[in-house]
PDB file of N, CA and C in Angstrom:
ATOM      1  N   UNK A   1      -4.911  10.487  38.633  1.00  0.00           N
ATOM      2  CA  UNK A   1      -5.290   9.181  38.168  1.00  0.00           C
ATOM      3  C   UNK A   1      -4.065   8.470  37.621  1.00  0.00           C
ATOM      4  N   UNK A   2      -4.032   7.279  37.955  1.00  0.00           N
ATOM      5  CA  UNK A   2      -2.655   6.215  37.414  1.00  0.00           C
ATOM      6  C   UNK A   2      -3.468   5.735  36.522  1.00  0.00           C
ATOM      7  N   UNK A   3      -2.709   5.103  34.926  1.00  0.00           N
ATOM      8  CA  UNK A   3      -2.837   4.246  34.255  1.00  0.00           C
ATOM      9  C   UNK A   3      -1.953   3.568  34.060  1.00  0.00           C
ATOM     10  N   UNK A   4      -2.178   2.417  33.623  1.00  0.00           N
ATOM     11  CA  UNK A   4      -1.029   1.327  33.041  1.00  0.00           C
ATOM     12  C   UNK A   4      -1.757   0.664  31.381  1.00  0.00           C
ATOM     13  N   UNK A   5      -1.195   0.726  30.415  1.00  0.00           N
ATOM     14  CA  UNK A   5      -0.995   0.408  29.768  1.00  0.00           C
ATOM     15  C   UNK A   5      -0.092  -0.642  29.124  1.00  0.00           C
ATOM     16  N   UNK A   6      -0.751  -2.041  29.270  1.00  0.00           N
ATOM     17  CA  UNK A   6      -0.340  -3.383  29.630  1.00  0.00           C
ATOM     18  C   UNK A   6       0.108  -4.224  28.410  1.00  0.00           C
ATOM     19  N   UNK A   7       1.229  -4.698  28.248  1.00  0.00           N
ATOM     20  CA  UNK A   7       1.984  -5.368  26.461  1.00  0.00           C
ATOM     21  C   UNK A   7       1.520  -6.693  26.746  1.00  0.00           C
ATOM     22  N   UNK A   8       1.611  -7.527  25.745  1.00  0.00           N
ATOM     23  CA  UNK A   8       1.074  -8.663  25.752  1.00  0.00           C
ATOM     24  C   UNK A   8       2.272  -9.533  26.189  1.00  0.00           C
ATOM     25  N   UNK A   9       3.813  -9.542  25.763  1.00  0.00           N
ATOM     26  CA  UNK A   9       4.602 -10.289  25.824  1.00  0.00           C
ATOM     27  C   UNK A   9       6.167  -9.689  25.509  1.00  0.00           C
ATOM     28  N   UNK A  10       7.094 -10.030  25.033  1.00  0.00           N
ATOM     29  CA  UNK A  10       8.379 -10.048  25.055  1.00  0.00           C
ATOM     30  C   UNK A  10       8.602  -9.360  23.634  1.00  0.00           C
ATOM     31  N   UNK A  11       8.001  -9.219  22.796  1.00  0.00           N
ATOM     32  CA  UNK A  11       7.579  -9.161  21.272  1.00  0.00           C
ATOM     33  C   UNK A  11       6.526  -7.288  21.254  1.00  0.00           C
ATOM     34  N   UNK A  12       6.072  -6.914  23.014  1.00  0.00           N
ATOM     35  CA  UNK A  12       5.530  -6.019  22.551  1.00  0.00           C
ATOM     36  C   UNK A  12       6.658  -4.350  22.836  1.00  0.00           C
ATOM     37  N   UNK A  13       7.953  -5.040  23.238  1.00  0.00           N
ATOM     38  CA  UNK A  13       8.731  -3.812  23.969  1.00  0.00           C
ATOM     39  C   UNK A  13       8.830  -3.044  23.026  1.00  0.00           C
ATOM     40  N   UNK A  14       9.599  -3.135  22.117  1.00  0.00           N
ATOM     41  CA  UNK A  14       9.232  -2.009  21.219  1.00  0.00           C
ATOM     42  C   UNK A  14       7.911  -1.027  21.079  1.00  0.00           C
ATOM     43  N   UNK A  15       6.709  -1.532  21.453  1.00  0.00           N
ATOM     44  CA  UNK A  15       5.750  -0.835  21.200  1.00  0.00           C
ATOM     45  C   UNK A  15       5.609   0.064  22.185  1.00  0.00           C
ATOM     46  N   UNK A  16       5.763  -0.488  23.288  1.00  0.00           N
ATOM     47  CA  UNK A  16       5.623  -0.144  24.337  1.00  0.00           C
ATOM     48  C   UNK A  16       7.228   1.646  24.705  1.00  0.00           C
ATOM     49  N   UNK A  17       7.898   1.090  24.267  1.00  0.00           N
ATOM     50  CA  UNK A  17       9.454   2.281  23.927  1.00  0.00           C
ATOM     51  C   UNK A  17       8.585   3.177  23.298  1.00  0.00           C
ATOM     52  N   UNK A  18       7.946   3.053  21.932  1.00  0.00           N
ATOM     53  CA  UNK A  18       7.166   4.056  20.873  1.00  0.00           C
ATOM     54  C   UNK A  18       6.250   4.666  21.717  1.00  0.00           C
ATOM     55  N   UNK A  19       5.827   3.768  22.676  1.00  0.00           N
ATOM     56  CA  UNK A  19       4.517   4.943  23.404  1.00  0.00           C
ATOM     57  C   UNK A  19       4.996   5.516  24.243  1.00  0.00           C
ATOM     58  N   UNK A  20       6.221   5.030  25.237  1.00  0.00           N
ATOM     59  CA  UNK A  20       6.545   5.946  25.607  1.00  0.00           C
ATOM     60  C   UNK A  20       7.317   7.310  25.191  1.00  0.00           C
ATOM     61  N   UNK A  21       7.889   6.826  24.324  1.00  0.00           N
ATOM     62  CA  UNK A  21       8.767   8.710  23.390  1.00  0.00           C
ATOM     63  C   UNK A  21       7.484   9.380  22.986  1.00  0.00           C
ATOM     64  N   UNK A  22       6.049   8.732  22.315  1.00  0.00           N
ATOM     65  CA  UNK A  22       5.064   9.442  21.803  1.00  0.00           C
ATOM     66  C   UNK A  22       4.473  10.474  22.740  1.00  0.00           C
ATOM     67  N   UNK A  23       4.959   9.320  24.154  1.00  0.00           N
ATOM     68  CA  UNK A  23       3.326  10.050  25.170  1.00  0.00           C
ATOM     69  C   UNK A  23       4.733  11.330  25.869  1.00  0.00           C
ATOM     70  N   UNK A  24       5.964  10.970  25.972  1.00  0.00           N
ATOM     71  CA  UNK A  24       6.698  12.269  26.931  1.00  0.00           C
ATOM     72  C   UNK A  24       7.163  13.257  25.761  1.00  0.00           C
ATOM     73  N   UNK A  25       6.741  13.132  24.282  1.00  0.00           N
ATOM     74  CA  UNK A  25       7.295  14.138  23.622  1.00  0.00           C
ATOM     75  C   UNK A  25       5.787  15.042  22.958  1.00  0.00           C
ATOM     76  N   UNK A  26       4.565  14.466  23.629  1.00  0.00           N
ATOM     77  CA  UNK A  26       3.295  15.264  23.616  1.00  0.00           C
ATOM     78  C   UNK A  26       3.542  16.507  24.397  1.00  0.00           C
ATOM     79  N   UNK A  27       3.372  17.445  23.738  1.00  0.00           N
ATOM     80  CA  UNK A  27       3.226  18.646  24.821  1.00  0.00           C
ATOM     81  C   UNK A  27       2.163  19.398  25.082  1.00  0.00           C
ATOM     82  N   UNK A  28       0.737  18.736  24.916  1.00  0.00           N
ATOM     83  CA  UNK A  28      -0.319  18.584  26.079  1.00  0.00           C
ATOM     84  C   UNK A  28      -0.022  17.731  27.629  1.00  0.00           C
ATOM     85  N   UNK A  29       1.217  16.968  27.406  1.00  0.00           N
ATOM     86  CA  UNK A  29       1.669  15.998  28.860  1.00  0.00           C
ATOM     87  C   UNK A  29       2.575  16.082  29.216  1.00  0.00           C
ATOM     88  N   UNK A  30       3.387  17.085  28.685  1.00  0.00           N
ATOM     89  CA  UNK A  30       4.744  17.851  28.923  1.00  0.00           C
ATOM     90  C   UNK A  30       4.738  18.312  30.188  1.00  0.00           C
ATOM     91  N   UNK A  31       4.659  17.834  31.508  1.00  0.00           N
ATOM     92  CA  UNK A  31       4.566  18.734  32.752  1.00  0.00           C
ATOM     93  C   UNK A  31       3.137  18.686  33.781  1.00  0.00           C
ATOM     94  N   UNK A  32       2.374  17.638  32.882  1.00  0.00           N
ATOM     95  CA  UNK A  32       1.298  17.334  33.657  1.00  0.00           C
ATOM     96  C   UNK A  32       0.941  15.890  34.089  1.00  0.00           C
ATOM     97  N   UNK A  33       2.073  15.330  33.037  1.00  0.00           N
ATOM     98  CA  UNK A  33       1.734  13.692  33.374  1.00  0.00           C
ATOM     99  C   UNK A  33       2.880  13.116  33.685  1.00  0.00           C
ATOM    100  N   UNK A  34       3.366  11.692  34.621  1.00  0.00           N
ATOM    101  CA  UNK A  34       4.867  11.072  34.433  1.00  0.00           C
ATOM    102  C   UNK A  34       4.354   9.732  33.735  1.00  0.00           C
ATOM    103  N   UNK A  35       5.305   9.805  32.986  1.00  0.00           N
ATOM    104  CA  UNK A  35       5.066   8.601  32.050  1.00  0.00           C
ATOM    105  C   UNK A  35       6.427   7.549  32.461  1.00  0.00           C
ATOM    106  N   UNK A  36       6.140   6.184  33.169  1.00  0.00           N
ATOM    107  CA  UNK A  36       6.892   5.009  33.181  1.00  0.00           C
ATOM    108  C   UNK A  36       6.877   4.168  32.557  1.00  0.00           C
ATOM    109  N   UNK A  37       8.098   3.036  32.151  1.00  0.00           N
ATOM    110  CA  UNK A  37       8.451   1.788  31.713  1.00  0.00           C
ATOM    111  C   UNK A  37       8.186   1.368  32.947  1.00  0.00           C
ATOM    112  N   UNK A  38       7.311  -0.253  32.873  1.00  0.00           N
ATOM    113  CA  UNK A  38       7.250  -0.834  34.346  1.00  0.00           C
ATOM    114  C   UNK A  38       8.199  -2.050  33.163  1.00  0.00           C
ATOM    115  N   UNK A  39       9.044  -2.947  33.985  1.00  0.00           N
ATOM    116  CA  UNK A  39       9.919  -3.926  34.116  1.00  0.00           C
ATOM    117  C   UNK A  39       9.245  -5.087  34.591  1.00  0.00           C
ATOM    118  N   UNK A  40       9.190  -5.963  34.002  1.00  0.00           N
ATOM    119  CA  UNK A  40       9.190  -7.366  34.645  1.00  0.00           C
ATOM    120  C   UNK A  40       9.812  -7.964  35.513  1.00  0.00           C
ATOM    121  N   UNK A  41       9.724  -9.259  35.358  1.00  0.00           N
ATOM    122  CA  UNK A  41      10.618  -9.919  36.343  1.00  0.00           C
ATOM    123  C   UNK A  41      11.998 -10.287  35.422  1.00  0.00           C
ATOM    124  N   UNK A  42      13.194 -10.087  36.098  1.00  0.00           N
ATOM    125  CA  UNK A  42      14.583 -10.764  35.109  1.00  0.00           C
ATOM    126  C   UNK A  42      14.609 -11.817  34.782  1.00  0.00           C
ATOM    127  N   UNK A  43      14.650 -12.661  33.872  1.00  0.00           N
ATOM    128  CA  UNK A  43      14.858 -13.833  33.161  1.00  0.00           C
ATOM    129  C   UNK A  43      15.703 -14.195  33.420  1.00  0.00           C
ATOM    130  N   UNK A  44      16.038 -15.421  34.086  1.00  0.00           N
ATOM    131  CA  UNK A  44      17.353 -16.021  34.553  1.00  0.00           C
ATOM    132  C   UNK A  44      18.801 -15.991  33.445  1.00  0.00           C
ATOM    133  N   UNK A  45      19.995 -15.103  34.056  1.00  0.00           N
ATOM    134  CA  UNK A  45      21.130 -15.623  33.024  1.00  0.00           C
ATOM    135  C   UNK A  45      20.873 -13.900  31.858  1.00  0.00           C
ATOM    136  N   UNK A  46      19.783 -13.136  31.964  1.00  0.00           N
ATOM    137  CA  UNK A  46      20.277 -11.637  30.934  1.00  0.00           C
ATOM    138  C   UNK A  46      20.312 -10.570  32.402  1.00  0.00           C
ATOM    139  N   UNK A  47      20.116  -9.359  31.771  1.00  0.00           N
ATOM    140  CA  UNK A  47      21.154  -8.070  32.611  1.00  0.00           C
ATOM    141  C   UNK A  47      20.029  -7.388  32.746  1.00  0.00           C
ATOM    142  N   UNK A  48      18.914  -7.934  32.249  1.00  0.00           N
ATOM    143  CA  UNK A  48      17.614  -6.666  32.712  1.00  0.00           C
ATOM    144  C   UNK A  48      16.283  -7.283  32.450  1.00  0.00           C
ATOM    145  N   UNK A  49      15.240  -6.504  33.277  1.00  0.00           N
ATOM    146  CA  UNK A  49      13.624  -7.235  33.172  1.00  0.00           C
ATOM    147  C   UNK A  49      13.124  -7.036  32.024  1.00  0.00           C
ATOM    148  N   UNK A  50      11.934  -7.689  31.305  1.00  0.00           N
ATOM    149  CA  UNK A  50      11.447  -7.217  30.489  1.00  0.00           C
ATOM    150  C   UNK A  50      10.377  -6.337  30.417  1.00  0.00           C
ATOM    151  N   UNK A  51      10.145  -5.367  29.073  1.00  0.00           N
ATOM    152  CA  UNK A  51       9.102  -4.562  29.303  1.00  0.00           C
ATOM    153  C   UNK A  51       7.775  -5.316  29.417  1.00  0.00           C
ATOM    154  N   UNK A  52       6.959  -4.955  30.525  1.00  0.00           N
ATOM    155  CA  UNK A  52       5.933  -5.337  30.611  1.00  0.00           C
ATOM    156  C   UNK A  52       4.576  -4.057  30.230  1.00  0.00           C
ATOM    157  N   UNK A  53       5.219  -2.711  30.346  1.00  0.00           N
ATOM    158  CA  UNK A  53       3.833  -1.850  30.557  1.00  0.00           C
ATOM    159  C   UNK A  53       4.622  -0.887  30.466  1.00  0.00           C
ATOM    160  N   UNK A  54       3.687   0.480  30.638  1.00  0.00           N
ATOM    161  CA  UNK A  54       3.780   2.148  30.103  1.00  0.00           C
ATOM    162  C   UNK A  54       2.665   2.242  31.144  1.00  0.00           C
ATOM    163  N   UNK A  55       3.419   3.259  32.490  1.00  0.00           N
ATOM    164  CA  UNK A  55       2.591   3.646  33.611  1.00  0.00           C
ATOM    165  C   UNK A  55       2.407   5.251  33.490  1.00  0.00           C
ATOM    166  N   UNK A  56       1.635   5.573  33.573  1.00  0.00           N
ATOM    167  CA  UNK A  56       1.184   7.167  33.393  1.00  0.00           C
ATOM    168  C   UNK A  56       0.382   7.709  34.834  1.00  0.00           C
ATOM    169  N   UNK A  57       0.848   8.823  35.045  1.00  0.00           N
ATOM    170  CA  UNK A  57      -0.067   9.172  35.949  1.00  0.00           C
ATOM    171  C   UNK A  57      -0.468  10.358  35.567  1.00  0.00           C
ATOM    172  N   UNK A  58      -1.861  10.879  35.760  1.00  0.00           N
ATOM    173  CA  UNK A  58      -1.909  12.174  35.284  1.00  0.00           C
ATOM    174  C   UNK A  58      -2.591  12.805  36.793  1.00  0.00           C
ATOM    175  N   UNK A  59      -2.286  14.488  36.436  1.00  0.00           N
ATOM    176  CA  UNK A  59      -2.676  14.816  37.858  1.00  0.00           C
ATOM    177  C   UNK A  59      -4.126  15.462  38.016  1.00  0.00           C
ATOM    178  N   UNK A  60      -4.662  15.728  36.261  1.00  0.00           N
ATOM    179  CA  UNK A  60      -5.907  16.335  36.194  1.00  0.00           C
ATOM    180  C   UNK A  60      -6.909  15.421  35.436  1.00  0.00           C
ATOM    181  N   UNK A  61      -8.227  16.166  35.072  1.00  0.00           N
ATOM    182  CA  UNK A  61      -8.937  15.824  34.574  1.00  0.00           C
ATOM    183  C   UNK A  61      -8.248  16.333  32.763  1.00  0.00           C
ATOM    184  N   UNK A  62      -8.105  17.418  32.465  1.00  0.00           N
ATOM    185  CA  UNK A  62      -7.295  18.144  31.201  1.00  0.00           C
ATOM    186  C   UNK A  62      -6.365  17.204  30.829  1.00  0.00           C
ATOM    187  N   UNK A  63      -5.323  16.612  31.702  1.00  0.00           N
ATOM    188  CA  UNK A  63      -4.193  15.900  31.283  1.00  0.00           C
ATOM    189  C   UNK A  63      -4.608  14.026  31.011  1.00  0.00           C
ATOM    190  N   UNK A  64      -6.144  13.756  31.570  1.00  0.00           N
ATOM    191  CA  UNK A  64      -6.463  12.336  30.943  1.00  0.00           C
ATOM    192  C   UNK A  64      -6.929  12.897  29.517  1.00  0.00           C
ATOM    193  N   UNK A  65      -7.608  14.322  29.527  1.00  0.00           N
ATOM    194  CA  UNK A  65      -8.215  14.569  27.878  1.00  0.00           C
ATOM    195  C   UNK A  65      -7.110  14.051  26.874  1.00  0.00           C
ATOM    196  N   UNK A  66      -5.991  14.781  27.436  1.00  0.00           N
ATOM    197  CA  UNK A  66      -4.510  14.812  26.528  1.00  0.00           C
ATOM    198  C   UNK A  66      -4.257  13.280  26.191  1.00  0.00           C
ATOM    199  N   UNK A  67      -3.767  12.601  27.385  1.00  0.00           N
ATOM    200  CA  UNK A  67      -3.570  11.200  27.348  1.00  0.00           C
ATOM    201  C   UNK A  67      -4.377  10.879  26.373  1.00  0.00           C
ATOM    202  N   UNK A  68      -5.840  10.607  26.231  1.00  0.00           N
ATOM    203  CA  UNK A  68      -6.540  10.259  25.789  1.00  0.00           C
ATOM    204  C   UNK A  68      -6.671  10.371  23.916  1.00  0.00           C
ATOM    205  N   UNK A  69      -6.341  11.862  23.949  1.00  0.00           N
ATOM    206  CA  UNK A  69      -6.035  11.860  22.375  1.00  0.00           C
ATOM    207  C   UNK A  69      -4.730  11.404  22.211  1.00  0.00           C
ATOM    208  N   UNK A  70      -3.855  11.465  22.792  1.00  0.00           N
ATOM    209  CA  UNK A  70      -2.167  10.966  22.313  1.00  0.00           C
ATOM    210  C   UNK A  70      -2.026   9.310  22.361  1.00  0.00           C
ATOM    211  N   UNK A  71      -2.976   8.869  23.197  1.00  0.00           N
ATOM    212  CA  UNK A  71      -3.287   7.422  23.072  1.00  0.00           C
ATOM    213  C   UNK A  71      -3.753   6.758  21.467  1.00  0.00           C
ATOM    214  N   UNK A  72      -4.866   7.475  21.479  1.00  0.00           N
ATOM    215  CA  UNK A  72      -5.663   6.881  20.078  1.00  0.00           C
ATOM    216  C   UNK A  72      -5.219   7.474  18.861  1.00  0.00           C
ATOM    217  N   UNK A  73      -4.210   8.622  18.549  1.00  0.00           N
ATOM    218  CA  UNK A  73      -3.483   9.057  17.826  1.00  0.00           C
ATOM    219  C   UNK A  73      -2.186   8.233  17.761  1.00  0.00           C
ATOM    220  N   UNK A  74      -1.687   7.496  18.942  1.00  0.00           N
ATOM    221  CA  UNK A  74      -0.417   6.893  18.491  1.00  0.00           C
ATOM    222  C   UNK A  74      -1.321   5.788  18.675  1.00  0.00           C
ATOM    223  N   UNK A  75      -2.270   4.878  18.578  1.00  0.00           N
ATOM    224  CA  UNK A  75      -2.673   3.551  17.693  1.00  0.00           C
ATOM    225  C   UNK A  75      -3.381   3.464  16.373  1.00  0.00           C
ATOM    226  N   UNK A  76      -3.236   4.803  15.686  1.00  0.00           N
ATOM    227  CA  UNK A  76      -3.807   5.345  14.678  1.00  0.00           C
ATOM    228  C   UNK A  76      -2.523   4.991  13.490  1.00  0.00           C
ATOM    229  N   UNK A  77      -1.554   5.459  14.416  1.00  0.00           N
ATOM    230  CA  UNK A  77      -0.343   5.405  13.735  1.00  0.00           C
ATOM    231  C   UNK A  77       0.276   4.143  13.419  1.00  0.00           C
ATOM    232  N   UNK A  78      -0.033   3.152  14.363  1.00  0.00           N
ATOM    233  CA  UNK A  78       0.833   2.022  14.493  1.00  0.00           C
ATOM    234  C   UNK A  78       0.496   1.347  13.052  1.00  0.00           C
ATOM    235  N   UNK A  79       1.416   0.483  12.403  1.00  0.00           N
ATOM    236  CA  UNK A  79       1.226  -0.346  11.510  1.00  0.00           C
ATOM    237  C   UNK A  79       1.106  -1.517  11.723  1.00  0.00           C
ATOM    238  N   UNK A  80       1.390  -2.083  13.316  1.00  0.00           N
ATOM    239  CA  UNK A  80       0.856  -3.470  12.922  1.00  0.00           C
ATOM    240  C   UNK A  80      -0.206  -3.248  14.488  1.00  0.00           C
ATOM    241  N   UNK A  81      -1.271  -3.380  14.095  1.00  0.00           N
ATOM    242  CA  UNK A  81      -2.687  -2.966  14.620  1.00  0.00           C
ATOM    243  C   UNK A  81      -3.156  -4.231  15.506  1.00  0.00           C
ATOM    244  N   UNK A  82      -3.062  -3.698  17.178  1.00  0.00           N
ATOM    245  CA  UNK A  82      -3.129  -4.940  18.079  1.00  0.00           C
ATOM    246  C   UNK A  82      -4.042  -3.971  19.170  1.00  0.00           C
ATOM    247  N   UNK A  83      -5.107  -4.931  19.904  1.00  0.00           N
ATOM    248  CA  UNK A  83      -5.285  -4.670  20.936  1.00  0.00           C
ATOM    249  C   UNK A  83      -4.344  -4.168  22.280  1.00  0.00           C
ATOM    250  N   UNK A  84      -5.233  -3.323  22.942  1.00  0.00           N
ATOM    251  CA  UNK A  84      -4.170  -2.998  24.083  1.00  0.00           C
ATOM    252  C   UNK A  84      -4.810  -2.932  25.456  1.00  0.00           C
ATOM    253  N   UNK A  85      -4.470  -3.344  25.791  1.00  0.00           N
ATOM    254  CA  UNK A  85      -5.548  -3.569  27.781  1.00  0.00           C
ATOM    255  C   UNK A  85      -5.111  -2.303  28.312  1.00  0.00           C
ATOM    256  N   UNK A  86      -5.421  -1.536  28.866  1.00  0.00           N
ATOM    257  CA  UNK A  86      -5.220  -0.263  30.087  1.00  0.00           C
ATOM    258  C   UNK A  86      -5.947  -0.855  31.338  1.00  0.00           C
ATOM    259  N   UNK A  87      -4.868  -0.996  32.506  1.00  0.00           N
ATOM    260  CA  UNK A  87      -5.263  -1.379  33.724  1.00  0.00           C
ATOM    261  C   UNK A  87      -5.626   0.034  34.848  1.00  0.00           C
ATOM    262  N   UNK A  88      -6.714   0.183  35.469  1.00  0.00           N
ATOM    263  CA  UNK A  88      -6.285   0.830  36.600  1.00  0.00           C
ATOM    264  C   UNK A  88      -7.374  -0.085  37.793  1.00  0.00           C
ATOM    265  N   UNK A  89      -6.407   0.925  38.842  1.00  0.00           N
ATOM    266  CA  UNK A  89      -6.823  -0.421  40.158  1.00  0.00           C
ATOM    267  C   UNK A  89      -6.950  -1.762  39.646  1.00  0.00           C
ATOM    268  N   UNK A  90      -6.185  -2.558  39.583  1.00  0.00           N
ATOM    269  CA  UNK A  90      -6.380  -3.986  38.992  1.00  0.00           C
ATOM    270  C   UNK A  90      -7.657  -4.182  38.319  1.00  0.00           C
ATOM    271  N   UNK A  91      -8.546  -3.476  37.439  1.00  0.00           N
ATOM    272  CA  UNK A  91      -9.252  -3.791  36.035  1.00  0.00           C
ATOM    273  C   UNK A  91      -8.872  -3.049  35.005  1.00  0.00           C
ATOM    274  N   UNK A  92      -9.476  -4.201  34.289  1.00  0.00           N
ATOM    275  CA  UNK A  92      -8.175  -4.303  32.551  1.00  0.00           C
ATOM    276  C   UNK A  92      -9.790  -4.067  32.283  1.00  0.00           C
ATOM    277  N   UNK A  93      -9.553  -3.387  30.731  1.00  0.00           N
ATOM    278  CA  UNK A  93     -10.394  -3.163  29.713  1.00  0.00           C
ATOM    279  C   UNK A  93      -9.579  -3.015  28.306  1.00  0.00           C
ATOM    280  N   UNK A  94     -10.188  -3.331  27.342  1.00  0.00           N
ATOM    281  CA  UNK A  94      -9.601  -3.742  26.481  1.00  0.00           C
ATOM    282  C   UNK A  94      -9.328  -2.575  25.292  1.00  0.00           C
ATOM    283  N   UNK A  95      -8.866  -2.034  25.246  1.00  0.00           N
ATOM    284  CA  UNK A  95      -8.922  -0.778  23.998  1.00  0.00           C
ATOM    285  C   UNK A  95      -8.230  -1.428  22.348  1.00  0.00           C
ATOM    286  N   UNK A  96      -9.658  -1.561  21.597  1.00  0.00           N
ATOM    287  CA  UNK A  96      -9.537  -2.081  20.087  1.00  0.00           C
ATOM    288  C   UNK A  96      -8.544  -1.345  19.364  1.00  0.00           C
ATOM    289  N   UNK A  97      -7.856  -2.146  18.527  1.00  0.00           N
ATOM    290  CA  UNK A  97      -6.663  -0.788  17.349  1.00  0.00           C
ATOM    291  C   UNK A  97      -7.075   0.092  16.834  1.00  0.00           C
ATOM    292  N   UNK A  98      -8.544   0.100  16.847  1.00  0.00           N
ATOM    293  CA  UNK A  98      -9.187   1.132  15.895  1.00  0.00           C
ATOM    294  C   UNK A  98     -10.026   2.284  16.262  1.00  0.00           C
ATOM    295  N   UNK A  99      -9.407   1.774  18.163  1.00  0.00           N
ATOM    296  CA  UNK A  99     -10.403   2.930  18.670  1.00  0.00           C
ATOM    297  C   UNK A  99      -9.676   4.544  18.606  1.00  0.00           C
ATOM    298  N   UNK A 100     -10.916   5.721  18.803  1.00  0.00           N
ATOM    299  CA  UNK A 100     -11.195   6.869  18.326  1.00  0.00           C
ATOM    300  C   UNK A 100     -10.940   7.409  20.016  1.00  0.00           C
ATOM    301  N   UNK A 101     -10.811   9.119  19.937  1.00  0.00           N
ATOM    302  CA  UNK A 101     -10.705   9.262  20.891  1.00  0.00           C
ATOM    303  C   UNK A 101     -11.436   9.386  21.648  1.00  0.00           C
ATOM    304  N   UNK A 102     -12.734   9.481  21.214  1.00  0.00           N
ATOM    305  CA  UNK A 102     -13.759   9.149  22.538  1.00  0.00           C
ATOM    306  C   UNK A 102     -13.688   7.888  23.281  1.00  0.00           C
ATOM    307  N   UNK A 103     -13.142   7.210  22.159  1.00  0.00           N
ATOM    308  CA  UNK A 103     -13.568   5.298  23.050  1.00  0.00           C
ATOM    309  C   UNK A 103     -12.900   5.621  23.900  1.00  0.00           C
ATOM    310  N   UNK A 104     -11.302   6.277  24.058  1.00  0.00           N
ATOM    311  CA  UNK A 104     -10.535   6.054  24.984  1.00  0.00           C
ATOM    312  C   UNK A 104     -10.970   6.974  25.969  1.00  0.00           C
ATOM    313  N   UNK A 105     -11.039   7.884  25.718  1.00  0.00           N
ATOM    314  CA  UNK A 105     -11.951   8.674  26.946  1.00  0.00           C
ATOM    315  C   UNK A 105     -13.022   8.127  27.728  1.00  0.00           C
ATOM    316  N   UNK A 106     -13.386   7.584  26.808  1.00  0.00           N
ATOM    317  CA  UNK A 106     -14.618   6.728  27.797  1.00  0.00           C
ATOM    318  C   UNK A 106     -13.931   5.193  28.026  1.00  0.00           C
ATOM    319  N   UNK A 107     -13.280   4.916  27.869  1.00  0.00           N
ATOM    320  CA  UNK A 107     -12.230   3.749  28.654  1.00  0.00           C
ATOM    321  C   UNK A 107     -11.766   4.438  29.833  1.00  0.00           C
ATOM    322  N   UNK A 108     -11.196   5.454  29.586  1.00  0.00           N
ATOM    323  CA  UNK A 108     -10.843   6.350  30.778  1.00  0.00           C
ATOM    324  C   UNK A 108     -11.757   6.434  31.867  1.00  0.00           C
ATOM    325  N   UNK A 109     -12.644   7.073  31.633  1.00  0.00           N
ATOM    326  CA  UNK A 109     -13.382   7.629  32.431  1.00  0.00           C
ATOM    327  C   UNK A 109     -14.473   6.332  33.266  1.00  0.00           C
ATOM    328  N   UNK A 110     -14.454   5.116  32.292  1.00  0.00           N
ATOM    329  CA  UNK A 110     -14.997   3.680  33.023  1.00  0.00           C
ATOM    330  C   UNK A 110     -14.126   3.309  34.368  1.00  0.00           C
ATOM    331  N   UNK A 111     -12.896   3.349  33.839  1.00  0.00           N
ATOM    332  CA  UNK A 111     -12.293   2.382  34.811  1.00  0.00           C
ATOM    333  C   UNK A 111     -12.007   3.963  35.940  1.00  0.00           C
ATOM    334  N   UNK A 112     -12.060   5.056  35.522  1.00  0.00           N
ATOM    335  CA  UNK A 112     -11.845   5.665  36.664  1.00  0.00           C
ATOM    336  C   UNK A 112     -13.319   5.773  37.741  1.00  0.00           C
ATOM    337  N   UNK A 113     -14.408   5.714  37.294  1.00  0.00           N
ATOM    338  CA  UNK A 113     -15.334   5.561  37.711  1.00  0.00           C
ATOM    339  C   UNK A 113     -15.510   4.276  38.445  1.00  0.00           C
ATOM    340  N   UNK A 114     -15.057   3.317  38.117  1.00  0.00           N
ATOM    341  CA  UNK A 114     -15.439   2.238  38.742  1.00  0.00           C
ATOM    342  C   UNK A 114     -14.459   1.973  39.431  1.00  0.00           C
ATOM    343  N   UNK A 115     -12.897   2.348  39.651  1.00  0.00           N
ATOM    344  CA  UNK A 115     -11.888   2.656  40.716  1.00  0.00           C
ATOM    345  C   UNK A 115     -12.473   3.522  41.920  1.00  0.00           C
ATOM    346  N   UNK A 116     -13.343   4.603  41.556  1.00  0.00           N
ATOM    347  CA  UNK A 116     -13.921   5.447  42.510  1.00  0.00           C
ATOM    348  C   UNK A 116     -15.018   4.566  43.563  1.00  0.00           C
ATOM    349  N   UNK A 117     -15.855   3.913  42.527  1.00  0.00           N
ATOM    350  CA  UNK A 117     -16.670   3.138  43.243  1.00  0.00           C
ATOM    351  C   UNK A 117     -16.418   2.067  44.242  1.00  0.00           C
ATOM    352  N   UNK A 118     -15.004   1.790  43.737  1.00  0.00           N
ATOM    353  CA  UNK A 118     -14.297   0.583  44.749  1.00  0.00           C
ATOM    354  C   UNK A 118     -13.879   1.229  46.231  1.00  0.00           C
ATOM    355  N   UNK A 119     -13.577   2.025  46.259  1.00  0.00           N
ATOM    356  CA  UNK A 119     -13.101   2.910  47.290  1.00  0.00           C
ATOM    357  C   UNK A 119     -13.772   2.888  48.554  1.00  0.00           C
TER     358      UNK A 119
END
């Protein structure tokens, strides 16, 4: 299963850096998941794209469990508390700052279900 985990703007890269060191220094996802920076488009006149997203792929059902707690554990953590969209197959759903790890599991398991259904 691919996820993307989608920033709002230019203002969210940093957050987006934090999830990624959080999610490749989990070692429930140490070897089961690849975790990407996706890049924007370059802004005319600087030297690189901006962060737009944190792409994950996992290869099991065990390694979305993982994702899933290392997700809602690092928005547990965050101090400044923002919504976060997770895309797969082009639908977004919205994951609240305050969600638990079931929500995200069952965010998970929505959009993978309804990716299946598209098929």
């Amino acid at each position: 299963m691919e996820f993307t985990i989608v920033g709002t703007g230019p203002e969210d890269e940093a957050e987006l850096l934090s999830l990624v060191r959080w999610l490749r220094q989990d070692p429930e996802l140490t070897g089961t998941a690849t975790v990407k920076l996706v890049e924007g488009e370059q802004p005319p006149g600087t030297m690189g794209g901006v962060l737009e997203a944190v792409h994950v792929i996992a290869g099991d059902v065990v390694t979305v469990a993982g994702l899933a707690v290392s997700v809602a554990t690092w928005l547990s953590s965050r101090t400044k508390q923002r919504s976060r969209t997770i895309r797969l197959d082009g639908q977004d759903r919205v994951l609240p700052p305050d969600a638990t790890v079931d929500d995200v599991r069952a965010l998970l398991r929505e959009l993978h279900e309804n990716g299946e259904d598209a098929r």
